[in-house]
Protein backbone atom coordinates (compact mmCIF):
# COMPACT_ATOMS: atom_id res chain seq x y z
CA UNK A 1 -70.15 127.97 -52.43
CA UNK A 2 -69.15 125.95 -55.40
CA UNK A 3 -70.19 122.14 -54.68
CA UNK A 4 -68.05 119.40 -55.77
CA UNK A 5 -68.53 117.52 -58.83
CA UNK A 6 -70.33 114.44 -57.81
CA UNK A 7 -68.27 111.01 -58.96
CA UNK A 8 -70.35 107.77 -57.36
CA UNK A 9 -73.09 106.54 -55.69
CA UNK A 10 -73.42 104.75 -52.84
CA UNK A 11 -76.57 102.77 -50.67
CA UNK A 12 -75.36 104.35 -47.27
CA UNK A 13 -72.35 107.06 -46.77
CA UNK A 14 -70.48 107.01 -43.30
CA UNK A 15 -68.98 109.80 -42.44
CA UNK A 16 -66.36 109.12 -39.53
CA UNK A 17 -64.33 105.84 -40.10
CA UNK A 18 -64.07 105.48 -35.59
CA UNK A 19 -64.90 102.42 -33.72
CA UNK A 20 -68.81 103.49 -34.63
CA UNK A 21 -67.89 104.32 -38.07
CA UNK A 22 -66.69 101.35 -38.96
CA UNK A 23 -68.82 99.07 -37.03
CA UNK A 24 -71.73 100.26 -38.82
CA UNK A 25 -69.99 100.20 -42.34
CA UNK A 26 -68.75 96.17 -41.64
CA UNK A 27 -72.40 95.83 -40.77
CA UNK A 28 -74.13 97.34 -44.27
CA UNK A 29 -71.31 95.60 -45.97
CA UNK A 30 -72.25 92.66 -44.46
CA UNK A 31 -76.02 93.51 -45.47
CA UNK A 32 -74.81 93.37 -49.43
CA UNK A 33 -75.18 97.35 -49.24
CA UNK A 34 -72.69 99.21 -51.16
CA UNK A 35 -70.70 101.57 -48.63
CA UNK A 36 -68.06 104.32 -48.37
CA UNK A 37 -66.56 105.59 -45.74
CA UNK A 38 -64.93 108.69 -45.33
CA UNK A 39 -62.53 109.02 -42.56
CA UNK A 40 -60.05 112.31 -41.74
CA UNK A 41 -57.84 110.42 -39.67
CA UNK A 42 -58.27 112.14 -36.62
CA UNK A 43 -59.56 109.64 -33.97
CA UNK A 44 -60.29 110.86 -30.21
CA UNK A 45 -58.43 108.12 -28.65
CA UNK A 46 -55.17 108.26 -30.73
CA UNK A 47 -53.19 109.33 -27.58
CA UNK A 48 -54.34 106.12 -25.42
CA UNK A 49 -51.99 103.36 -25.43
CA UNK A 50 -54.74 101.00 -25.79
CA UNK A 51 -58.83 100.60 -25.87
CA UNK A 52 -60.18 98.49 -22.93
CA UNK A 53 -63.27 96.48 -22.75
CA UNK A 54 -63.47 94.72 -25.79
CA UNK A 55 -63.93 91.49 -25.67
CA UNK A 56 -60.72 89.08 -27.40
CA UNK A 57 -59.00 92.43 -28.51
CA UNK A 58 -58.99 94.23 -25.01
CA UNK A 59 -55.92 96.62 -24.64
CA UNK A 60 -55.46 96.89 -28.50
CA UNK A 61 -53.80 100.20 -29.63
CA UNK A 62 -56.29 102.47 -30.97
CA UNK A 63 -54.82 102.90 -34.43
CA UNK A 64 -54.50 99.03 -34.68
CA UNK A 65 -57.90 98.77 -34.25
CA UNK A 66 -59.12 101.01 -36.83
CA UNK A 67 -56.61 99.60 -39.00
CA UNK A 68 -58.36 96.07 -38.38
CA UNK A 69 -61.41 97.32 -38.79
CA UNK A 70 -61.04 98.61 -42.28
CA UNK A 71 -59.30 95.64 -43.65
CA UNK A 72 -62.51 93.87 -42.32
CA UNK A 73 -65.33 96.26 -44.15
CA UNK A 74 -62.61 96.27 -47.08
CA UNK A 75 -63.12 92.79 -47.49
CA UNK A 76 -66.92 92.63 -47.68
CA UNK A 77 -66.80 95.19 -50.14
CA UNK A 78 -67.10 98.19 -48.60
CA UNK A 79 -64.44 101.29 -49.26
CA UNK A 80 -62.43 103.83 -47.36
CA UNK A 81 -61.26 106.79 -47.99
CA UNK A 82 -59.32 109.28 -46.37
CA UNK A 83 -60.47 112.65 -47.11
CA UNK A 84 -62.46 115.47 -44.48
CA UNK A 85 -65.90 115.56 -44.93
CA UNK A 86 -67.13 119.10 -45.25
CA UNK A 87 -70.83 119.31 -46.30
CA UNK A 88 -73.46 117.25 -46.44
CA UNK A 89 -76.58 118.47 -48.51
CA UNK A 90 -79.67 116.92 -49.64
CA UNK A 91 -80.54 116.27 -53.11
CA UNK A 92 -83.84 114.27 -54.93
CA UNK A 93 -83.12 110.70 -53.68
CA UNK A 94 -81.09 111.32 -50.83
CA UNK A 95 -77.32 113.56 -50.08
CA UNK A 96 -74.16 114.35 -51.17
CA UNK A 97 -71.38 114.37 -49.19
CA UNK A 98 -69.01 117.00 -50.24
CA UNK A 99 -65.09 116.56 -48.81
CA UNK A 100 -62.07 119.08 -48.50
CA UNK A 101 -60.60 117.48 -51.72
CA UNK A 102 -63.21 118.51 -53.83
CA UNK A 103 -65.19 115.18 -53.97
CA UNK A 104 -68.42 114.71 -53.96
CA UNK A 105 -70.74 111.32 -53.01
CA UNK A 106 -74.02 110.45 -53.51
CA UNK A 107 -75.98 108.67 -50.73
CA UNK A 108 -79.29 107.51 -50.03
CA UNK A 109 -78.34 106.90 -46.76
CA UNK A 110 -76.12 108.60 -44.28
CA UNK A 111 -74.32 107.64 -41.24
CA UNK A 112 -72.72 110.24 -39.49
CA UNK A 113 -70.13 108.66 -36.75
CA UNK A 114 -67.62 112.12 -36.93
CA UNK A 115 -67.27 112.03 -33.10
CA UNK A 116 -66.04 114.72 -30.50
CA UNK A 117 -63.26 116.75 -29.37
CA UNK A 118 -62.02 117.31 -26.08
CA UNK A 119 -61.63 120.39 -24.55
CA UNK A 120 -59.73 120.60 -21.73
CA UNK A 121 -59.20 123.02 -18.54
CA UNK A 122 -56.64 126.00 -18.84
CA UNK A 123 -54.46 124.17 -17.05
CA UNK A 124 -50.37 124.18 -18.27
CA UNK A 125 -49.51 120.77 -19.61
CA UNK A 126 -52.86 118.64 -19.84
CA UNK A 127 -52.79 118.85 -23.41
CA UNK A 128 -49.63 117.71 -23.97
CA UNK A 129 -50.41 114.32 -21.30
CA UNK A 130 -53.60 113.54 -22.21
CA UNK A 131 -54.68 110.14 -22.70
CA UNK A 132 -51.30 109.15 -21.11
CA UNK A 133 -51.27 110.04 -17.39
CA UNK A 134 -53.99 113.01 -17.75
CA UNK A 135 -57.03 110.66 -17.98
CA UNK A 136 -61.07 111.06 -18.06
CA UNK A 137 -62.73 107.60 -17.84
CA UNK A 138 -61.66 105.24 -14.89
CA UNK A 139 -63.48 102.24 -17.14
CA UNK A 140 -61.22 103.30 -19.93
CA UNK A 141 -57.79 103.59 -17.85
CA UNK A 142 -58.59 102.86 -14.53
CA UNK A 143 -57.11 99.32 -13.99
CA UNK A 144 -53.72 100.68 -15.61
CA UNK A 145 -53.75 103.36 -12.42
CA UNK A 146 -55.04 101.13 -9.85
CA UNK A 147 -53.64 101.99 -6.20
CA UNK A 148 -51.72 104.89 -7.54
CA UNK A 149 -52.29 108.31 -6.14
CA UNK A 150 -55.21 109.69 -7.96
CA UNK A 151 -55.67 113.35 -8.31
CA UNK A 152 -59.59 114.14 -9.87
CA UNK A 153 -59.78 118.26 -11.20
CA UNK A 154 -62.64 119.63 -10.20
CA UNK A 155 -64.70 122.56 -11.13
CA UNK A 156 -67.12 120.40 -13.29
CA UNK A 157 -70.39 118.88 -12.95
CA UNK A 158 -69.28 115.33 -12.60
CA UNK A 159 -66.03 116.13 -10.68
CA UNK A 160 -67.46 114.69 -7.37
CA UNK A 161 -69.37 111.65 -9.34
CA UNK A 162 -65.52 111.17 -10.89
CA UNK A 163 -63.84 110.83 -7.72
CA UNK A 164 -66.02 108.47 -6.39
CA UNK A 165 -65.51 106.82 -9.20
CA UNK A 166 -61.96 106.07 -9.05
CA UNK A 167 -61.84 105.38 -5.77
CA UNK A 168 -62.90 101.95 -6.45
CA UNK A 169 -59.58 101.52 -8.49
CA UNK A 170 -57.68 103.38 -5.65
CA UNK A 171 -57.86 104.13 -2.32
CA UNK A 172 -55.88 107.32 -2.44
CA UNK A 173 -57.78 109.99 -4.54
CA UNK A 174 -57.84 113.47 -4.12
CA UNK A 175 -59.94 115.98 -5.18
CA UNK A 176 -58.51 119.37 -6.33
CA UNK A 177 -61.83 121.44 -5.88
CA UNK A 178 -59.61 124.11 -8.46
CA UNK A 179 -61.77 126.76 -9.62
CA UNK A 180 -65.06 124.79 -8.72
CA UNK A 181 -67.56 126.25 -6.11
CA UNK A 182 -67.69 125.28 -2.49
CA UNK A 183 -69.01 121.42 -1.71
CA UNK A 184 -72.44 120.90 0.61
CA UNK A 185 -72.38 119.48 3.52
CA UNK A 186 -73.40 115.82 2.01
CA UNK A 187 -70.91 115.69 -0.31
CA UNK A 188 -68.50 116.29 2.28
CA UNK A 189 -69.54 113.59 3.60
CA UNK A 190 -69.39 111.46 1.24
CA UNK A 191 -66.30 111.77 0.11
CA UNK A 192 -65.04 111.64 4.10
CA UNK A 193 -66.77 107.87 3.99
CA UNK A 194 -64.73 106.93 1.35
CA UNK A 195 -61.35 108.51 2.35
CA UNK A 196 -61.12 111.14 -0.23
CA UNK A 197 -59.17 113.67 0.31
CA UNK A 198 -59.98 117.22 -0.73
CA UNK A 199 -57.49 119.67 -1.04
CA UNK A 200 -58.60 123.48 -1.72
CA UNK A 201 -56.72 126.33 -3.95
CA UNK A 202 -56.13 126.99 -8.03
CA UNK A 203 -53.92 123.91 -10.17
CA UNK A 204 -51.51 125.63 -12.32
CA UNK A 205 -49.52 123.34 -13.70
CA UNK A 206 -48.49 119.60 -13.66
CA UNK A 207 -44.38 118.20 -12.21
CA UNK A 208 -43.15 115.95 -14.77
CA UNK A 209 -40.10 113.86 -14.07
CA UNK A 210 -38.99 110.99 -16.79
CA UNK A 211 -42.23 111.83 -18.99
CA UNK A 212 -44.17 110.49 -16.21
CA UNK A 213 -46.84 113.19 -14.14
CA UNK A 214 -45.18 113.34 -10.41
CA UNK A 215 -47.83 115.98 -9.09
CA UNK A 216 -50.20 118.79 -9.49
CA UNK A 217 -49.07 122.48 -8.75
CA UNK A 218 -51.21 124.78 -7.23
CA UNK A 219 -51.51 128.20 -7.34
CA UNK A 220 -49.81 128.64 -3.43
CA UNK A 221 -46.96 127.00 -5.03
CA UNK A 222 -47.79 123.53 -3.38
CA UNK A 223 -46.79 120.58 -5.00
CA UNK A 224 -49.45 117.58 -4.46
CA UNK A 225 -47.77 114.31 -5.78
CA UNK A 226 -49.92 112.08 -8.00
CA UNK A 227 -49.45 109.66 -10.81
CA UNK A 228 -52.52 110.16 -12.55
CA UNK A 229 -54.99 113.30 -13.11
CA UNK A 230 -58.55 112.61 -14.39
CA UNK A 231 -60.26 115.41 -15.74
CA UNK A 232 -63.47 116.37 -16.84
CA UNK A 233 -63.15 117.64 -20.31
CA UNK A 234 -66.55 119.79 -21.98
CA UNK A 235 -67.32 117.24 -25.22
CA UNK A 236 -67.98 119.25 -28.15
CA UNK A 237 -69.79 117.15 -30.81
CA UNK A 238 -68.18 117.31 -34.22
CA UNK A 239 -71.20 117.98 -36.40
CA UNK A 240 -70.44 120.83 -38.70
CA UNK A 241 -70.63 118.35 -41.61
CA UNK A 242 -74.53 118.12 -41.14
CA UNK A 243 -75.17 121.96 -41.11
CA UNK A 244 -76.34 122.12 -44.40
CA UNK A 245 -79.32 119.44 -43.34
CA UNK A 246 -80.15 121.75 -40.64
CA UNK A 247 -79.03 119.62 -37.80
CA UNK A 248 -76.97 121.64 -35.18
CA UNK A 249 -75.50 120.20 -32.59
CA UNK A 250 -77.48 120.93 -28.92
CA UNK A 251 -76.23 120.99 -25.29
CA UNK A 252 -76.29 117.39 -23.85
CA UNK A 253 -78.99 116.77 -21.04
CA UNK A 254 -76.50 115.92 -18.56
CA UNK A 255 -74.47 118.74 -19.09
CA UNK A 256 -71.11 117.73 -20.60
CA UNK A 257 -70.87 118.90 -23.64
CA UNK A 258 -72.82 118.94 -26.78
CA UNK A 259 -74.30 116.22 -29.16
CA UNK A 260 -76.41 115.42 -32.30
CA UNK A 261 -79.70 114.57 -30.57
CA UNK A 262 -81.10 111.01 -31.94
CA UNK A 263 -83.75 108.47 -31.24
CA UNK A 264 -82.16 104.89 -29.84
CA UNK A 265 -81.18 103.86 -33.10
CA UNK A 266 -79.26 106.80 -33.76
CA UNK A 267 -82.13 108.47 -36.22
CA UNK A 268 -81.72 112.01 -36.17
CA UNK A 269 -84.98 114.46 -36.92
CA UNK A 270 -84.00 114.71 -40.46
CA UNK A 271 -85.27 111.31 -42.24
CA UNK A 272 -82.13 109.60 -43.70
CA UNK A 273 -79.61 110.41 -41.53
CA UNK A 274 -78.50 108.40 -38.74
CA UNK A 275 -75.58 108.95 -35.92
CA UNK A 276 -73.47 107.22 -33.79
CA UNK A 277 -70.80 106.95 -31.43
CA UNK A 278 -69.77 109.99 -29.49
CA UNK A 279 -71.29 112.96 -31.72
CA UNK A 280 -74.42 111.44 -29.95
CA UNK A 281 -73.59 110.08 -26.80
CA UNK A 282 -70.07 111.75 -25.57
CA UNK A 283 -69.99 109.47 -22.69
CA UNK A 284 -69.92 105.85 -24.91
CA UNK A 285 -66.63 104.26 -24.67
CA UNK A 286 -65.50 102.38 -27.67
CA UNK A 287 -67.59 99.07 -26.94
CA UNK A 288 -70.66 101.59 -27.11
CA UNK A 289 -69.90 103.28 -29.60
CA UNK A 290 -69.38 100.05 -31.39
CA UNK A 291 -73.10 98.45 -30.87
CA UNK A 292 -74.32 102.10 -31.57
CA UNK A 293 -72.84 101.87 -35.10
CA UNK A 294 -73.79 98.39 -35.42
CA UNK A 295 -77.72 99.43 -34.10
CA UNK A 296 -77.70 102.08 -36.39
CA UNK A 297 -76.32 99.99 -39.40
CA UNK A 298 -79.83 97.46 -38.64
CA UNK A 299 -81.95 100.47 -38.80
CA UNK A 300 -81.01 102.16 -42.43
CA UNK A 301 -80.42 98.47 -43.82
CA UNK A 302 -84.38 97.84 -42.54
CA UNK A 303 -85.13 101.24 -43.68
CA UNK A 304 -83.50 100.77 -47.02
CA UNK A 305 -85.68 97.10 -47.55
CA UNK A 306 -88.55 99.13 -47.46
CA UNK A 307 -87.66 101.81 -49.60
CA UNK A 308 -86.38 98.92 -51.88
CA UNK A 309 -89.55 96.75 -51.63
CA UNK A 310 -92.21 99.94 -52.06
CA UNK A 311 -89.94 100.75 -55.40
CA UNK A 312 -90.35 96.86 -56.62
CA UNK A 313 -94.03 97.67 -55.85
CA UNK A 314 -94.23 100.66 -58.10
CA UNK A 315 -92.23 99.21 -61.03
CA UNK A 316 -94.53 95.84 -60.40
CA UNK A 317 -97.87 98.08 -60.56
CA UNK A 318 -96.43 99.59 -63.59
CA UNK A 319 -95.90 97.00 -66.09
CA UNK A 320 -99.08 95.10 -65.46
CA UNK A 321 -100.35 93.46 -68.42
CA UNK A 322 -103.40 95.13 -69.55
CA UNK A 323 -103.47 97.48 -66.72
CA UNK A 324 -102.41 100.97 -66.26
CA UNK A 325 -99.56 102.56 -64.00
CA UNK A 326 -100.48 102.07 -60.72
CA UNK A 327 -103.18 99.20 -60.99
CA UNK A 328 -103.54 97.38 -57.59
CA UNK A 329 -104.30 93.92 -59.12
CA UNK A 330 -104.36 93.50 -63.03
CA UNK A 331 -105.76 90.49 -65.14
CA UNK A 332 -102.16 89.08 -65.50
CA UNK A 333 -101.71 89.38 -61.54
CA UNK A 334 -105.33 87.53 -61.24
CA UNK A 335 -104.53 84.92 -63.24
CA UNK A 336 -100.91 84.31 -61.71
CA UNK A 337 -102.82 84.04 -58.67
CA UNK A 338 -104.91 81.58 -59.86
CA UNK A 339 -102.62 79.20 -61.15
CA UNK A 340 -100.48 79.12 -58.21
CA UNK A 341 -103.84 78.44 -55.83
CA UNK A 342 -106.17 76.79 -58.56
CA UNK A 343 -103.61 75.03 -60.57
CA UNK A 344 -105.46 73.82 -63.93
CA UNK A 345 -109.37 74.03 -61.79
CA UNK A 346 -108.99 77.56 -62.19
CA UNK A 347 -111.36 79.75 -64.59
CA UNK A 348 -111.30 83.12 -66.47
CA UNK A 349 -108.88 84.23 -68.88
CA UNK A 350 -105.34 83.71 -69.06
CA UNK A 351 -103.26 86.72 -69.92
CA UNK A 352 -103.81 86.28 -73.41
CA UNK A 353 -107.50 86.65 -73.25
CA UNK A 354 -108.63 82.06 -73.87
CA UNK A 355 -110.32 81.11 -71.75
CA UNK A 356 -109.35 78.71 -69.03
CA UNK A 357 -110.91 75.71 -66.99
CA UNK A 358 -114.65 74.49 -67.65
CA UNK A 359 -117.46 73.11 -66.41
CA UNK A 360 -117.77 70.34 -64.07
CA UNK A 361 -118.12 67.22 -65.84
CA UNK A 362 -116.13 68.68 -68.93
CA UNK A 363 -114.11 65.90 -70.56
CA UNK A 364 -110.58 65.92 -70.41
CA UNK A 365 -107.81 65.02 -72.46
């Protein structure tokens, strides 16, 4: 593979220009650290009529928000641009981030916030509704439904967890059980107390009337009216772009996809390279994501002061009067010492070999 002709050099690279994305770029920005960020324009949420929970902007429309958000790292510096990350490799120093343009970026640092993708049940139609009526987190849309009829998909590992769920925004949910095994005898239960209904047999296909859902089809030919269908997507981390690190994405611990296992600020096991957002946690909303990016941000800013401070060091060491490379503490760095804790009672030399102070008693001009 040919790699791209490298053009500039940046403190941190972000890869993803999302809620986290861009969180964590404002924040390095904000830090004085030179940033890029290098966004394909394809964020998860662009099908939502708004993003819910955050605080003074909540209902904003997804695109508005990113828009917002680069004008904001824009004007602390940092820099956009759209282009598809492809590779990212390491070189002395740190990476380059290679894109589909044939671009390449040097970074000491990267950030990788590329997100997930969604996919859903082979079901007729979800695609086309989702994020409208077809719908996965009741935090996310759950207000906008509230004591509509709910239908919940089932045949995944949170399907039961889900309806619950939404039943606190509605009181009539009902769980398709689809292609999903049998329930036990508790969870039966369960969903009795709460006045779920359950309703056995294959979904097929969605009733749409006015570009609005009107009810699931099942395979009997049964028509089931609802106004809103939450599903249960498998989240697929997007984290091809850090192959050529060695980082592969791994199957999530609570089974729901995959991610880009990281410590709690986002560090990955390859030293330089951070994530956040929904490549490592598929199940953060965009506040989350948003402090993830921002956590993450603190941590390669802190880990960049030391890098920065152990190079002053070096240089420091290194042009020690009279000493040589790598001298802990030189004749010029004893007598600055001096001087700034003996003022004029100090003695020795002075850098330039006279000598300095006296006896006691000496007499003094």
């Amino acid at each position: 593979m040919t790699e791209n002709k490298v053009s500039e050099e940046f403190d941190v690279v972000v890869v993803g220009g999302g809620a986290a994305g861009l969180a964590g770029a404002l924040t390095l920005a904000r830090a004085r650290r030179s940033v890029l960020v290098v966004d394909s324009g394809e964020p998860r949420n662009a099908p939502a009529a708004g993003a819910h929970g955050l605080l003074s902007r909540d209902g904003v429309p997804p695109l508005e928000l990113l828009r917002i958000g680069r004008e904001e790292v824009a004007g602390y510096g940092g820099r956009v641009v759209s282009d598809r990350a492809v590779r990212a490799r390491r070189e002395e120093g740190g990476f380059v981030v290679e894109t589909g343009s044939g671009r390449g970026f040097r970074a000491r640092r990267l950030l990788v916030t590329t997100g997930l993708v969604d996919e859903l049940p082979e079901v007729p139609g979800l695609r086309e509704r989702w994020g409208r009526d077809v719908l996965h987190c009741p935090y996310c849309h759950g207000w906008e439904v509230r004591d509509a009829p709910i239908g919940v998909l089932g045949g995944g590992p949170l399907s039961l967890h889900q309806a619950l769920l939404f039943r606190q925004w509605s009181p009539r949910v009902t769980l398709f059980l689809h292609t999903g095994a049998d329930l036990a005898e508790e969870q039966w239960e369960r969903l009795a107390a709460r006045g779920i209904a359950v309703v056995d047999g294959e979904v097929t296909g969605l009733a749409v009337e006015d570009d609005r859902l009107a009810g699931v089809r099942l395979a009997s030919g049964r028509l089931v009216p609802v106004e809103a269908l939450a599903v249960a997507p498998r989240m697929v981390a997007r984290g091809e772009v850090l192959s050529g690190l060695g980082l592969r994405a791994v199957e999530h611990p609570r089974g729901v996809g995959t991610h880009v296992a990281s410590d709690a600020s986002g560090l990955t096991e390859v030293a330089g390279v951070w994530v956040a957002g929904n490549v490592t946690d598929p199940l953060a909303g965009v506040p989350l994501a948003q402090a993830a990016g921002v956590q993450a941000a603190m941590a390669i800013n802190a880990d960049l002061v030391e890098a920065d401070t152990d190079a002053a060091v070096a240089r420091r060491r290194a042009v020690v009067s009279g000493g040589a490379a790598g001298d802990v503490f030189g004749p010029a760095e004893e007598a600055e010492v001096s001087a700034r804790v003996l003022g004029d009672r100090r003695h020795g030399l002075d850098p330039v070999g006279r000598t300095v102070g006296g006896t006691e008693g000496a007499e003094r001009p």
